[in-house]
N, C-alpha and C. Protein backbone atom coordinates (compact mmCIF):
# COMPACT_ATOMS: atom_id res chain seq x y z
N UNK A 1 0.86 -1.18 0.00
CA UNK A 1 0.00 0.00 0.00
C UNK A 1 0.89 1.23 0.00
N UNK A 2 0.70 2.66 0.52
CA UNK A 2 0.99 3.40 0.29
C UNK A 2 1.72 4.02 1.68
N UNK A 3 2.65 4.92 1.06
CA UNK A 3 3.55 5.63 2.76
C UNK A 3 1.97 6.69 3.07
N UNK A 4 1.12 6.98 2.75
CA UNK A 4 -0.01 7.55 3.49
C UNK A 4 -0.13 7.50 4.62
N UNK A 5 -0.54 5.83 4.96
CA UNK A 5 -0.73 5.17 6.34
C UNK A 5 0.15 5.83 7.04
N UNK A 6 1.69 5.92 6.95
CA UNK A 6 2.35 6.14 7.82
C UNK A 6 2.78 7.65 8.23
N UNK A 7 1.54 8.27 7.37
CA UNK A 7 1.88 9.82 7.68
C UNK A 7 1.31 10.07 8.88
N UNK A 8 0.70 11.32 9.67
CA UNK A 8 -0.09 12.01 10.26
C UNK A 8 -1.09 13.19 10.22
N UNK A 9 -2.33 13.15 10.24
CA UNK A 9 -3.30 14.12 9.40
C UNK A 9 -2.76 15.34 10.55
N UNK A 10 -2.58 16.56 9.52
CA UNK A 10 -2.42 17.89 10.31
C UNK A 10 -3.93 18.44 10.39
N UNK A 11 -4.40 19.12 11.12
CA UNK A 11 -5.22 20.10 11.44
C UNK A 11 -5.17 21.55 10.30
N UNK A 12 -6.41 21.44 9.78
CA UNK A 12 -6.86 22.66 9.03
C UNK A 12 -7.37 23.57 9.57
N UNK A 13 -6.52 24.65 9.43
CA UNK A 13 -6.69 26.37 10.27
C UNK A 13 -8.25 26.85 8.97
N UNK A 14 -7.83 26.13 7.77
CA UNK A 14 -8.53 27.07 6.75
C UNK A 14 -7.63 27.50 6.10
N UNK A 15 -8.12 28.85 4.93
CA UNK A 15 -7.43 29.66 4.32
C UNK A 15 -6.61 28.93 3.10
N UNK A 16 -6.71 27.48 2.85
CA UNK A 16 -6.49 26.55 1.85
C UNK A 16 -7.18 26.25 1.30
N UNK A 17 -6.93 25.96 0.04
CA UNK A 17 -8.10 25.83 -1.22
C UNK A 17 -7.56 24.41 -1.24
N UNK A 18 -8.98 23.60 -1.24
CA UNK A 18 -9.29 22.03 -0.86
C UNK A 18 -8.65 21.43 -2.53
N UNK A 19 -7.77 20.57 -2.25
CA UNK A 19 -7.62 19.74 -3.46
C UNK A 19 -8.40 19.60 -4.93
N UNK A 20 -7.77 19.49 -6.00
CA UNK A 20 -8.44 19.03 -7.12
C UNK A 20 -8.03 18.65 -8.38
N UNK A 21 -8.27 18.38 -9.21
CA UNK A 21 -7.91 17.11 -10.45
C UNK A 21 -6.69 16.69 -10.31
N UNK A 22 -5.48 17.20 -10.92
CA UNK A 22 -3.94 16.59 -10.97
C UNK A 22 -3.79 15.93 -9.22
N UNK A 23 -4.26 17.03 -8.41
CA UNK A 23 -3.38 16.67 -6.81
C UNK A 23 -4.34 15.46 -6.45
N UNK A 24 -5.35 15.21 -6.50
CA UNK A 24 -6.67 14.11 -6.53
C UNK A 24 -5.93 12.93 -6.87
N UNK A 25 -5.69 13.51 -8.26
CA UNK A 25 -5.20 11.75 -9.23
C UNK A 25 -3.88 11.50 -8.77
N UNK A 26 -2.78 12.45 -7.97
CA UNK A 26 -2.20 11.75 -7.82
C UNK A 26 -2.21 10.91 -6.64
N UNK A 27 -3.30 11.30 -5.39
CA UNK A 27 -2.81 10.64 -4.17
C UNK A 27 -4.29 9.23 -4.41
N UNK A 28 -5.24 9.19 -5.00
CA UNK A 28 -5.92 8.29 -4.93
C UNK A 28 -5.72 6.86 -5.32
N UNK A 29 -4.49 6.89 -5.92
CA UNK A 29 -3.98 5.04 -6.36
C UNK A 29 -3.73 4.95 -5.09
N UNK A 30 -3.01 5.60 -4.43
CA UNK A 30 -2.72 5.42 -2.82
C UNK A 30 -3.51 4.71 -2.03
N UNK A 31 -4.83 4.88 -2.57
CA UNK A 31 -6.07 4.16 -1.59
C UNK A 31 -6.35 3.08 -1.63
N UNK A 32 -7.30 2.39 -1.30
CA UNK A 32 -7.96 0.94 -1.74
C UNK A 32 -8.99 1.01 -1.86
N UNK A 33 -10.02 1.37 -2.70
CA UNK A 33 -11.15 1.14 -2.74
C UNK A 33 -11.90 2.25 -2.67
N UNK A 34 -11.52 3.62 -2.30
CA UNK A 34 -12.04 4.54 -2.27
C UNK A 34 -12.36 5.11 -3.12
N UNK A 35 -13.76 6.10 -2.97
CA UNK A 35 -13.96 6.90 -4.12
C UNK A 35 -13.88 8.58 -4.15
N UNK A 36 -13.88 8.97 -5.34
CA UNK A 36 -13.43 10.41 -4.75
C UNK A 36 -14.89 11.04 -5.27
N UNK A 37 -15.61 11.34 -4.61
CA UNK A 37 -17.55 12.42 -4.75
C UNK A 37 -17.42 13.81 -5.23
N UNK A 38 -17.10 14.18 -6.39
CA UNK A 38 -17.24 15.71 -7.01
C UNK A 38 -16.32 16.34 -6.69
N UNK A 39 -15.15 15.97 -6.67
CA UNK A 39 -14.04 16.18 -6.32
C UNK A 39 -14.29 16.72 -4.59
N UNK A 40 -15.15 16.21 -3.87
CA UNK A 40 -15.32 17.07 -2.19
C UNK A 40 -15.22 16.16 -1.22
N UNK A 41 -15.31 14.80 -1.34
CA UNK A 41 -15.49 13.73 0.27
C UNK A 41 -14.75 12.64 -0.67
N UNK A 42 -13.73 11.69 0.15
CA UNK A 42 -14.17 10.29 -0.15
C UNK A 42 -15.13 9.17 0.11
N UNK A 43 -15.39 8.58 -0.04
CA UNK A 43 -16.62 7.30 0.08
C UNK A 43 -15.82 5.66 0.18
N UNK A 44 -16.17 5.54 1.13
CA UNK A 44 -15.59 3.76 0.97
C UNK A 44 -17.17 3.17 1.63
N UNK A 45 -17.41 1.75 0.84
CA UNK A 45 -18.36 0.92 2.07
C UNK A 45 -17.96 -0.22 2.17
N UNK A 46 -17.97 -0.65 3.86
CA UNK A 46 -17.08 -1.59 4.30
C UNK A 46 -18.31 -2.78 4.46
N UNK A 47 -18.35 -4.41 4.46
CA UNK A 47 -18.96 -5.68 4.59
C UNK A 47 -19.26 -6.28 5.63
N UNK A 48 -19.56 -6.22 6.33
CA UNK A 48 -19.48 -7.44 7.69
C UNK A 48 -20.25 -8.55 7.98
N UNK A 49 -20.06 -9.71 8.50
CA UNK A 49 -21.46 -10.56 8.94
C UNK A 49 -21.88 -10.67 9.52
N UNK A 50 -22.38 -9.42 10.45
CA UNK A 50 -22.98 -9.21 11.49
C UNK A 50 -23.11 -7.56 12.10
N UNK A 51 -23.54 -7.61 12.82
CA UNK A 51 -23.80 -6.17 13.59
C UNK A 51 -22.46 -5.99 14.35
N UNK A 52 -22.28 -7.13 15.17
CA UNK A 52 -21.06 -6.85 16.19
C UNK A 52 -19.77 -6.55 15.50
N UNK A 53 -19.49 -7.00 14.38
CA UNK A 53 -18.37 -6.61 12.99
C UNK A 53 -18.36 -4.97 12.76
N UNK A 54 -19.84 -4.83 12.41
CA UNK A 54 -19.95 -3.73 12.03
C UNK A 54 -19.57 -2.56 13.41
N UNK A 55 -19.99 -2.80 14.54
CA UNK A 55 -19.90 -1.58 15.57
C UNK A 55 -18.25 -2.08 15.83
N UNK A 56 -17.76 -3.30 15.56
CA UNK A 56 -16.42 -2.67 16.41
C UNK A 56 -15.54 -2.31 15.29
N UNK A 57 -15.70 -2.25 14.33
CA UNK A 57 -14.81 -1.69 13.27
C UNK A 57 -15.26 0.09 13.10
N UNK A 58 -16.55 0.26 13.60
CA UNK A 58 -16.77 1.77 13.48
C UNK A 58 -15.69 2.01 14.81
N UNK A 59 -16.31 1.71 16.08
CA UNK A 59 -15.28 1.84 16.91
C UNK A 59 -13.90 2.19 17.31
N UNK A 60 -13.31 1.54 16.12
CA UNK A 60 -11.61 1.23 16.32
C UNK A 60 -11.73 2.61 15.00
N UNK A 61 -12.70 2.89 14.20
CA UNK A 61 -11.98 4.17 13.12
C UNK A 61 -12.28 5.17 14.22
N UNK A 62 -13.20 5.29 15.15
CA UNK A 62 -13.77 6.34 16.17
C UNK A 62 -12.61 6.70 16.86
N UNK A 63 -11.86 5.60 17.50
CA UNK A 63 -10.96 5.72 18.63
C UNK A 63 -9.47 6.19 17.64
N UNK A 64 -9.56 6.05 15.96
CA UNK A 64 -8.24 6.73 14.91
C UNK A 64 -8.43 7.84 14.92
N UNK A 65 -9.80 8.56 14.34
CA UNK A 65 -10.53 9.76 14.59
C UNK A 65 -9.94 10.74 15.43
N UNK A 66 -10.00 9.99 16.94
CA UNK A 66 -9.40 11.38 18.25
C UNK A 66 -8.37 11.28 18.46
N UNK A 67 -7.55 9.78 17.74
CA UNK A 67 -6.33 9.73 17.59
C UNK A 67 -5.45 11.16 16.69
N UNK A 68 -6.04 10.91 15.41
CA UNK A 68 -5.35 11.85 14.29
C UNK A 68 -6.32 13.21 14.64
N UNK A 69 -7.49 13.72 15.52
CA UNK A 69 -8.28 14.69 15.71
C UNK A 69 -8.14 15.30 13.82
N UNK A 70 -9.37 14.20 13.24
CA UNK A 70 -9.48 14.50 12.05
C UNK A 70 -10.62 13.39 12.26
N UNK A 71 -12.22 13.52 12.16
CA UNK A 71 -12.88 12.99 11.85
C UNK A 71 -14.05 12.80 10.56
N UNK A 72 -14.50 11.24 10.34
CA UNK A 72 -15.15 11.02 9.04
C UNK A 72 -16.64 11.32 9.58
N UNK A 73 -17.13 11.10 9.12
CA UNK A 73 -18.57 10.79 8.92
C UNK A 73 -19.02 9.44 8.78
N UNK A 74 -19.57 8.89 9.90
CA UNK A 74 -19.73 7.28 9.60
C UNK A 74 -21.31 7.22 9.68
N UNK A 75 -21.65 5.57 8.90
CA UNK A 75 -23.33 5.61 9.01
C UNK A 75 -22.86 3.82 8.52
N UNK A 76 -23.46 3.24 9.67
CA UNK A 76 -23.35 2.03 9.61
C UNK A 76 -24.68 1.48 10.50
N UNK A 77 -24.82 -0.23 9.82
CA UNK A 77 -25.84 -1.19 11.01
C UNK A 77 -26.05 -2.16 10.89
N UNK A 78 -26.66 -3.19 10.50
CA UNK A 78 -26.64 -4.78 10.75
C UNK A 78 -25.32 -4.81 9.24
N UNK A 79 -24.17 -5.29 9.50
CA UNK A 79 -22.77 -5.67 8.31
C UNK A 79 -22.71 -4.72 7.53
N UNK A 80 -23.12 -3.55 7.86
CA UNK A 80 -22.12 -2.73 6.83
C UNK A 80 -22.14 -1.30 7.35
N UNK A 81 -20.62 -0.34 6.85
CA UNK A 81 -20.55 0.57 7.30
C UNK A 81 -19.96 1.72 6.04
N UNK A 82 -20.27 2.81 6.01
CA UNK A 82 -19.89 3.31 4.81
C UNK A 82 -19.67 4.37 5.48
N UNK A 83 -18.12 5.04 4.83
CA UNK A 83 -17.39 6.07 5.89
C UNK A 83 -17.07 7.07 4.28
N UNK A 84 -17.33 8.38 4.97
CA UNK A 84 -17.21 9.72 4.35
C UNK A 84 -15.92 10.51 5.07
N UNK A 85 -15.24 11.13 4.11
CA UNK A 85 -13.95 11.72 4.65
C UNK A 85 -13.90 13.38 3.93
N UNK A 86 -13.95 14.55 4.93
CA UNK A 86 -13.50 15.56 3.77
C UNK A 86 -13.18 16.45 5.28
N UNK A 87 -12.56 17.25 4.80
CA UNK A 87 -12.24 18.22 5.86
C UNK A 87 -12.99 19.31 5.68
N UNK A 88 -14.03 19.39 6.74
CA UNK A 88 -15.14 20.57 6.56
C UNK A 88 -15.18 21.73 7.07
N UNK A 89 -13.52 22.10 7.77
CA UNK A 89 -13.10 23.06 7.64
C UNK A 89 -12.93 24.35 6.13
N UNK A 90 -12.90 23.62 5.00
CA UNK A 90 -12.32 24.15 3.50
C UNK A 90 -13.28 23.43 2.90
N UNK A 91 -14.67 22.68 3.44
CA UNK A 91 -15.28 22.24 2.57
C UNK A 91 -14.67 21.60 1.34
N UNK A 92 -13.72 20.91 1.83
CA UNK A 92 -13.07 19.96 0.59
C UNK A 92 -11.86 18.94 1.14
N UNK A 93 -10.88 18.37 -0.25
CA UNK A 93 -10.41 17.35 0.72
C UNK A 93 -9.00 18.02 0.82
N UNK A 94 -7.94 17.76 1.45
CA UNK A 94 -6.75 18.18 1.69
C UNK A 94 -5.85 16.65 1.91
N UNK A 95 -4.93 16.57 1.99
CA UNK A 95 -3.94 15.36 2.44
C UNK A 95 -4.41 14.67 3.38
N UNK A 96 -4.82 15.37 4.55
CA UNK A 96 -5.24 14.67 5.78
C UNK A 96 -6.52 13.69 5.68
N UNK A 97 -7.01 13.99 4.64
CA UNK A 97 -8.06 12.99 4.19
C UNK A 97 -7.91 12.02 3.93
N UNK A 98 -7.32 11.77 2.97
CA UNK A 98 -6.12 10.56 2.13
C UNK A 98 -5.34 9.62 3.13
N UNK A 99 -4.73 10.58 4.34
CA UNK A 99 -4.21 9.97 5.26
C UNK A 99 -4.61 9.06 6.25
N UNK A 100 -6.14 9.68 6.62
CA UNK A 100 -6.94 9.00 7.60
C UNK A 100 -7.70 7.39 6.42
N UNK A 101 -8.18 7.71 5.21
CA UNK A 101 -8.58 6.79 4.47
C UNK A 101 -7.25 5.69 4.35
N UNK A 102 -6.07 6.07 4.38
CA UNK A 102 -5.01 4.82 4.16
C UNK A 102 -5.19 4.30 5.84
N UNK A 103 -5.10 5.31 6.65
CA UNK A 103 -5.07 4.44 7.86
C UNK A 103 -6.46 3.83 8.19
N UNK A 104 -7.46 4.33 7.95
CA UNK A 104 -8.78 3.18 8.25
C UNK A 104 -8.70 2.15 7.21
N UNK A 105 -7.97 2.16 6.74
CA UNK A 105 -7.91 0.50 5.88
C UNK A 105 -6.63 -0.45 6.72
N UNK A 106 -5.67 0.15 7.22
CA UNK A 106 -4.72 -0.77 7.82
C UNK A 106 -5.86 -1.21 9.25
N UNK A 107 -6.59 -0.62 9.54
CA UNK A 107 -7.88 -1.30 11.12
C UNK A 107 -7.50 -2.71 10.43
């Protein structure tokens, strides 16, 4: 996979203009599975066979979340969970997005 994972999402003050086409295409091979939404959020949806799959994998991205203090948007319930990423500080995406999406795939 990608040195992403092993970065750290910085904190957006603002005053940055959110990513788009060239800077997009280049960090998204980086991902697995992700999608990139109008150039503004990523989208992944994750499988499980069961409910209890599903809450402790939201869980463990919850407890990355206040880790990297950069959070997604989650909406999950009986096996499946589908996680949104954008920094809604700049209403768009920045690195730290990319970063948290490589690390919720190493969970």
């Amino acid at each position: 996979m990608s040195g992403l994972s092993q970065k750290e999402c910085v904190p957006c003050r603002g005053g940055v203009p959110p990513l788009t086409g060239e800077e997009i295409a280049k960090l998204i091979p980086e991902l697995d599975g992700w999608e990139v939404v109008n150039e503004h959020h990523l989208k992944k949806s994750y499988r499980f066979s069961n409910f209890r799959e599903a809450q402790t994998f939201v869980n463990r991205v919850g407890d990355l979340a206040e880790e990297q203090g950069h959070h997604p948007d989650i909406c999950f319930g009986w096996g499946q969970a589908e996680i949104s990423i954008w920094t809604h500080k700049i209403n768009g995406l920045t690195e730290s997005d990319f970063i948290l999406a490589a690390k919720i795939d190493k969970l």
